[in-house]
Protein backbone atom coordinates (compact mmCIF):
# COMPACT_ATOMS: atom_id res chain seq x y z
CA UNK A 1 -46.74 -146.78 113.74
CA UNK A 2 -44.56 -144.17 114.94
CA UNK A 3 -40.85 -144.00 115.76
CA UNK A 4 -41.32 -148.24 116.42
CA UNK A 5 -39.79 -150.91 113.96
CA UNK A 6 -42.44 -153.77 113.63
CA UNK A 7 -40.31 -156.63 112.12
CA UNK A 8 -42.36 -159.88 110.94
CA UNK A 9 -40.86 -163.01 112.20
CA UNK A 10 -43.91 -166.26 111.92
CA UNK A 11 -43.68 -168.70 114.44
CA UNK A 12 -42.01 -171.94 112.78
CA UNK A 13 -42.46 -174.59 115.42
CA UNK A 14 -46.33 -175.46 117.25
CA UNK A 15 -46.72 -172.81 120.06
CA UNK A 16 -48.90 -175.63 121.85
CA UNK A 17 -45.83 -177.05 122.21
CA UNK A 18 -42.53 -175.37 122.03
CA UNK A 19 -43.71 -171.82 122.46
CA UNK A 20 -40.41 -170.47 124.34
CA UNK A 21 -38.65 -171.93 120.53
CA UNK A 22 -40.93 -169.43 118.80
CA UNK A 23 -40.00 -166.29 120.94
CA UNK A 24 -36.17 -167.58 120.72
CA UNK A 25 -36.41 -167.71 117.42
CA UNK A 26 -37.92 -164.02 116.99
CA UNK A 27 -35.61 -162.56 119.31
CA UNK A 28 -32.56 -164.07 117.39
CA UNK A 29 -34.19 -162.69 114.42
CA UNK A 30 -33.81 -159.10 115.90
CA UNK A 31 -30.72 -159.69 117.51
CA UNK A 32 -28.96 -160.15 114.20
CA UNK A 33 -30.79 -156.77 113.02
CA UNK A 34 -27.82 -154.15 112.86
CA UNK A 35 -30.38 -151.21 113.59
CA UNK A 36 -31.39 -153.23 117.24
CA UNK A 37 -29.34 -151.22 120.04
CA UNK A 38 -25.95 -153.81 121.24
CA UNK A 39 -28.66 -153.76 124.64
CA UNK A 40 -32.16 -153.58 124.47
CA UNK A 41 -35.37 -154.29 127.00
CA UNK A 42 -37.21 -157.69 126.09
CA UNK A 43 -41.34 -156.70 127.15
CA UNK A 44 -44.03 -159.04 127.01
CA UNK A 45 -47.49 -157.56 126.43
CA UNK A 46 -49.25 -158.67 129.50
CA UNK A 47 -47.39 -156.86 132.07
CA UNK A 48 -46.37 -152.77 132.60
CA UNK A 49 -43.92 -150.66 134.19
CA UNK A 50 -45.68 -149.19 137.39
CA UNK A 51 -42.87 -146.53 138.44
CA UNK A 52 -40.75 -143.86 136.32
CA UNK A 53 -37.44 -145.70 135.74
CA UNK A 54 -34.55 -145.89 133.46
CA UNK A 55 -34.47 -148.70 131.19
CA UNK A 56 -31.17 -148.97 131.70
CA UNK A 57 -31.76 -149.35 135.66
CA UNK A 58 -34.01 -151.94 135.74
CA UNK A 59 -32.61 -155.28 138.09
CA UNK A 60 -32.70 -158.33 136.43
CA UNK A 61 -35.00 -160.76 139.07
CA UNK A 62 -35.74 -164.60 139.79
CA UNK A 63 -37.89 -166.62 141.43
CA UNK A 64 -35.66 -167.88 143.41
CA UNK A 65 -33.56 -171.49 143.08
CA UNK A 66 -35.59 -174.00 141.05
CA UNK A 67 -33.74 -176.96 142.81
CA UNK A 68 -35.46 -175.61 145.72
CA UNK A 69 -39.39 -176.44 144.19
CA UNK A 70 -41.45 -179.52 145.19
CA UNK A 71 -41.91 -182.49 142.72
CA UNK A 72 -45.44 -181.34 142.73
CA UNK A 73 -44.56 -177.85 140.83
CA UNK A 74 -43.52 -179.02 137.66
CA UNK A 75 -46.63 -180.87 137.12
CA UNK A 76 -48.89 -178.56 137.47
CA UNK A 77 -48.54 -176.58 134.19
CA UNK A 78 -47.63 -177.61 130.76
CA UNK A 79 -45.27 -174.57 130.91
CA UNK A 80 -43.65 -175.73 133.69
CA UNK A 81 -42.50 -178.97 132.20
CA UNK A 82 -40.55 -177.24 129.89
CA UNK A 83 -39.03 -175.04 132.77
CA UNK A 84 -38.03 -177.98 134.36
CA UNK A 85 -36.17 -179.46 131.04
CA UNK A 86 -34.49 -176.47 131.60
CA UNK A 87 -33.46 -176.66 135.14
CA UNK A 88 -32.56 -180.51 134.17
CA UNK A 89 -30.10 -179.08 131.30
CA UNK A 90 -28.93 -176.60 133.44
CA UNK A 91 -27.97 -178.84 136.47
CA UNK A 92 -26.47 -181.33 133.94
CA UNK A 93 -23.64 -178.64 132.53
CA UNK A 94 -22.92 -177.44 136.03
CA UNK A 95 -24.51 -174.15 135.90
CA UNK A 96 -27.04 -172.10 138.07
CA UNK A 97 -30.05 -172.91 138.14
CA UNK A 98 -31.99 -169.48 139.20
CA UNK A 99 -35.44 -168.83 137.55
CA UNK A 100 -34.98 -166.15 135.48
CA UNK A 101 -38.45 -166.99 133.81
CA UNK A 102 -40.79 -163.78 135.03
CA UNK A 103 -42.98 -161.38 133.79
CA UNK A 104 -41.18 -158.18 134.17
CA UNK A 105 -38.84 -156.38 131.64
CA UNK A 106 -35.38 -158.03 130.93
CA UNK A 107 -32.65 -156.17 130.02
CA UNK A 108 -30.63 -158.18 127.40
CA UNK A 109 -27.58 -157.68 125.10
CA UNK A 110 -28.06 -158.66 121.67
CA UNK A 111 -24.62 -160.56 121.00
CA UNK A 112 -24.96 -162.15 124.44
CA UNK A 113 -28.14 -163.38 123.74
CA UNK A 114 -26.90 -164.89 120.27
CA UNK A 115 -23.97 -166.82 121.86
CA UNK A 116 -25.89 -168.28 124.64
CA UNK A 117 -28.39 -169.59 122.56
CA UNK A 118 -26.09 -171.18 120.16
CA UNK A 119 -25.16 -173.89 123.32
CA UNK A 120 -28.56 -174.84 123.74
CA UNK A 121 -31.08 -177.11 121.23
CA UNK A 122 -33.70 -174.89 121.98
CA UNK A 123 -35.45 -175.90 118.51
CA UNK A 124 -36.34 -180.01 119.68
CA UNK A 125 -38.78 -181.53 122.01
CA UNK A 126 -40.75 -178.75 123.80
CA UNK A 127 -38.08 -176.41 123.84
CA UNK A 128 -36.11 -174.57 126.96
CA UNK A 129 -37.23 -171.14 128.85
CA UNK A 130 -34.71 -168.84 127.31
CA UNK A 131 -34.93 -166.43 129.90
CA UNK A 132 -33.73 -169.20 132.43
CA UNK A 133 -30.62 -170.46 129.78
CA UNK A 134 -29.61 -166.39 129.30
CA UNK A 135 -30.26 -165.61 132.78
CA UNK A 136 -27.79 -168.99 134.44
CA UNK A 137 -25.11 -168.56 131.81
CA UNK A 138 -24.06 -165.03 132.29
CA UNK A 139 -24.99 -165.46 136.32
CA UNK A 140 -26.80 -162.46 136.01
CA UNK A 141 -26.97 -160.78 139.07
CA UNK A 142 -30.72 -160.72 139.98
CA UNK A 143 -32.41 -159.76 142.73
CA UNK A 144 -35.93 -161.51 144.22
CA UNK A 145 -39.15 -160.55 142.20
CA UNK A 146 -41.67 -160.98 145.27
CA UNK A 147 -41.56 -157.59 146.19
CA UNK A 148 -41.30 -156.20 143.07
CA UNK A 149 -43.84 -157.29 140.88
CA UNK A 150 -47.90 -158.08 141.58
CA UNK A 151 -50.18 -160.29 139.29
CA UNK A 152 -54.09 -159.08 138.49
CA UNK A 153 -54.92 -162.81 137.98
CA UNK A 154 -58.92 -162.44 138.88
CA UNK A 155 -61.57 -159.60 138.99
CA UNK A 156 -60.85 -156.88 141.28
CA UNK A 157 -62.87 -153.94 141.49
CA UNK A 158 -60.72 -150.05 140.93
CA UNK A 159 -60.25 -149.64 144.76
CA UNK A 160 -58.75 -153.03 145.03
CA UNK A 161 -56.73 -152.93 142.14
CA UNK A 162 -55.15 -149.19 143.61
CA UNK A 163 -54.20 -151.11 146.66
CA UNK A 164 -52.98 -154.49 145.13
CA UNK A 165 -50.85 -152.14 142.76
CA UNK A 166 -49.31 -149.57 145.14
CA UNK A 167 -46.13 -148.98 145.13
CA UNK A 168 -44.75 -151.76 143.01
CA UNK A 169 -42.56 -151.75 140.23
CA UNK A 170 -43.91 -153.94 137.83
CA UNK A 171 -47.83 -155.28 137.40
CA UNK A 172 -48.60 -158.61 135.33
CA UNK A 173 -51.97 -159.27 134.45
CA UNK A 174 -54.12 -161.81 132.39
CA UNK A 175 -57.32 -162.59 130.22
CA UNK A 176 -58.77 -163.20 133.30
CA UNK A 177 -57.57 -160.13 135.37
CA UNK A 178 -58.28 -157.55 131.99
CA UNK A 179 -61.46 -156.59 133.31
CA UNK A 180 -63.30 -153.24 132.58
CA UNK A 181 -61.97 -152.13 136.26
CA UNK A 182 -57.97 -152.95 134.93
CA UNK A 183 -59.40 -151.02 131.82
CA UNK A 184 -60.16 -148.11 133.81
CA UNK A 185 -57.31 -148.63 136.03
CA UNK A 186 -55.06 -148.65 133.06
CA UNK A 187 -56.19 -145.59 131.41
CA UNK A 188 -56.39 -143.42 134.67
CA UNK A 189 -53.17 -143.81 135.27
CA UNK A 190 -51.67 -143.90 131.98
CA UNK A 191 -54.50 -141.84 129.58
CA UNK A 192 -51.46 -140.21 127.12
CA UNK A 193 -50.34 -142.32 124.49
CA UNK A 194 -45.97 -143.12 124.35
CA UNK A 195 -44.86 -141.99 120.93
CA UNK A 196 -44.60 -145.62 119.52
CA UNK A 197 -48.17 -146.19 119.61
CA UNK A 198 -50.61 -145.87 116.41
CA UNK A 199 -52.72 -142.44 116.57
CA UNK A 200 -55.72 -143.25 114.40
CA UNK A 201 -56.79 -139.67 112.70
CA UNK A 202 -60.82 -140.92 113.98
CA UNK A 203 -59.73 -141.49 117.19
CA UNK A 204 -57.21 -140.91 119.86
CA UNK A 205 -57.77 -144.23 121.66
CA UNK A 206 -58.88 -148.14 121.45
CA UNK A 207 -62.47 -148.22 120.19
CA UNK A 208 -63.70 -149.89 123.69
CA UNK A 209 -66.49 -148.78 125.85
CA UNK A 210 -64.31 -147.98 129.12
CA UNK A 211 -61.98 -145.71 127.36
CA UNK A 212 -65.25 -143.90 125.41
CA UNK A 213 -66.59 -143.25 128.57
CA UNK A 214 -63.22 -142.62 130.38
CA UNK A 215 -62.23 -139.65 127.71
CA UNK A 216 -65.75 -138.38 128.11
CA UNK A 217 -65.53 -137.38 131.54
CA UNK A 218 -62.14 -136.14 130.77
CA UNK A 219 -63.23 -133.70 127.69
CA UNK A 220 -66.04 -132.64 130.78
CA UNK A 221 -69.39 -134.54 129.56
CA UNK A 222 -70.17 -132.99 126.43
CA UNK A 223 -74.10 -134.11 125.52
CA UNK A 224 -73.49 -134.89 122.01
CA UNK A 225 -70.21 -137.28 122.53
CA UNK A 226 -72.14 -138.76 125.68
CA UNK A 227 -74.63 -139.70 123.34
CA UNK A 228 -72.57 -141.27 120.73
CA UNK A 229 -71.13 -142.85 123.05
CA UNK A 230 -74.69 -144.54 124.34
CA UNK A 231 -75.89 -144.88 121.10
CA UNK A 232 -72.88 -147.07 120.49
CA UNK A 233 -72.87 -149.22 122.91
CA UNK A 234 -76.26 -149.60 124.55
CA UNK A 235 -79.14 -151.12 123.76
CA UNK A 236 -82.24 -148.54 124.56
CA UNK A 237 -83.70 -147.65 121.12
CA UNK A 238 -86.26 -145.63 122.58
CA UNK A 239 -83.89 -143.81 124.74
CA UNK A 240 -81.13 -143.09 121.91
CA UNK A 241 -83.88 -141.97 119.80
CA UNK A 242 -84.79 -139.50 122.52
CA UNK A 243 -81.00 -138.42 123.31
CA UNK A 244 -80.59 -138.13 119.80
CA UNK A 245 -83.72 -136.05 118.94
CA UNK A 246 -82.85 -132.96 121.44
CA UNK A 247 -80.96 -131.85 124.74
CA UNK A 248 -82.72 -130.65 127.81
CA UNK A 249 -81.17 -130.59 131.19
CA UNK A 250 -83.31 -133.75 132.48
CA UNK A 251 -82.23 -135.61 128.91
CA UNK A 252 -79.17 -134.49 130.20
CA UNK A 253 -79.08 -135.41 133.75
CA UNK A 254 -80.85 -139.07 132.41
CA UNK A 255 -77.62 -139.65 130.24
CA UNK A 256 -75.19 -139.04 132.81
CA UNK A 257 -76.44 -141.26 135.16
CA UNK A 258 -76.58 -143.99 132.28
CA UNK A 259 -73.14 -143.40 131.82
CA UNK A 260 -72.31 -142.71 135.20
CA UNK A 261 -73.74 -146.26 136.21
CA UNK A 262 -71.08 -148.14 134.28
CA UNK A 263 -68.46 -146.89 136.24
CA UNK A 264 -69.97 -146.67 139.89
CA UNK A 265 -70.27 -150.89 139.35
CA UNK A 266 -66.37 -151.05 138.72
């Protein structure tokens, strides 16, 4: 992996239950690391940045005042019972109570993040959100996520997903929303790998049929990757023997529009 650190740091309580204790945990691992920057930018790995931007000039956000939520919202998801143990521990020392819980980037300092979490149990029960705990006890000055941030919670098709997306800072997505149209989505607009991701000397990206078929349009169509390509993920014996065995422009034109096909249906 290049220019990245990958530290190892196992979960040591039951993620079914205390999840937010695990990531705690890790984070306090790194924190105490002398070669982490004093401020660094937490990331999750189901949401992007959607705009160029600074690290270093990205808001912190909330979801607005979590006294403000219905008795109904904290039933709803196991998550959310542990959000509102923390707006319960919150109100109980006096504090804010903003939700600080999003997914978006966070900018946090190490040693801040090490002293805040030394006033909170976050290790019993089911744990607190520690975004919520950092966020309320340095009264971070956060601005609402709403028009920030958009969620790809469902299938969308491409066209959709380019006008769901436009113009927002931050995009969250999950298993449900990772579709091949996000996969398509997410290469087109972001086909260059950062320097902290792992360039395999086989291949230059994930071995997945959207980005095959994706970089084969981009290197222009060339017959012999188009048929690897079909021959790896398609079905048609007779018709991969047939690719396979020599190229003519209708063997040609016939792959193409095999290929073509998967993305005219995203």
């Amino acid at each position: 992996m290049n220019n990245c650190i990958y530290v190892p740091c196992a979960d040591i309580f039951d993620p079914a239950i205390n999840a937010d204790g695990n990531m705690t945990h890790k984070l306090l691992t790194v924190c105490n690391r002398e070669d982490l920057s004093e401020n660094f930018l937490f990331m999750n790995d189901d949401f992007i940045i959607n705009q160029p931007i600074a690290a270093n000039k990205i808001l912190w956000l909330h979801k607005g005042d979590m006294a403000n939520q219905q008795p109904a919202y904290w039933t709803s998801q196991f998550y959310r019972h542990r959000l509102k143990r923390t707006f319960d521990e919150l109100k109980a020392r006096g504090m804010t109570t903003m939700q600080y819980d999003y997914h978006a980037p966070m900018l946090m300092n190490k040693n801040k993040f090490i002293s805040v979490m030394q006033q909170f149990d976050y290790a019993s029960d089911i744990g607190y959100t520690f975004r919520s705990l950092y966020g309320n006890s340095l009264e971070l000055p956060a601005v609402p996520i709403l028009n920030l941030k958009t969620v790809i919670f469902k299938n969308y098709t491409v066209d959709q997903i380019n006008a769901k997306t436009l113009n927002f800072n931050f995009i969250g997505y999950n298993d449900m929303g990772l579709n091949d149209s996000l996969k398509w989505w997410l290469i087109d607009h972001f086909p260059d790998k950062c320097r902290y991701e792992i360039t395999e000397p086989h291949n230059s990206h994930p071995e997945d049929r959207i980005f095959d078929i994706y970089f084969w349009v981009r290197n222009g169509k060339t017959y012999a990757e188009g048929v690897a390509i079909f021959a790896k993920y398609f079905k048609h014996k007779n018709l991969i023997e047939m690719f396979k065995d020599r190229e003519t422009e209708n063997l040609r034109s016939k792959l193409n529009y095999k290929l073509m096909q998967t993305i005219k249906e995203l």
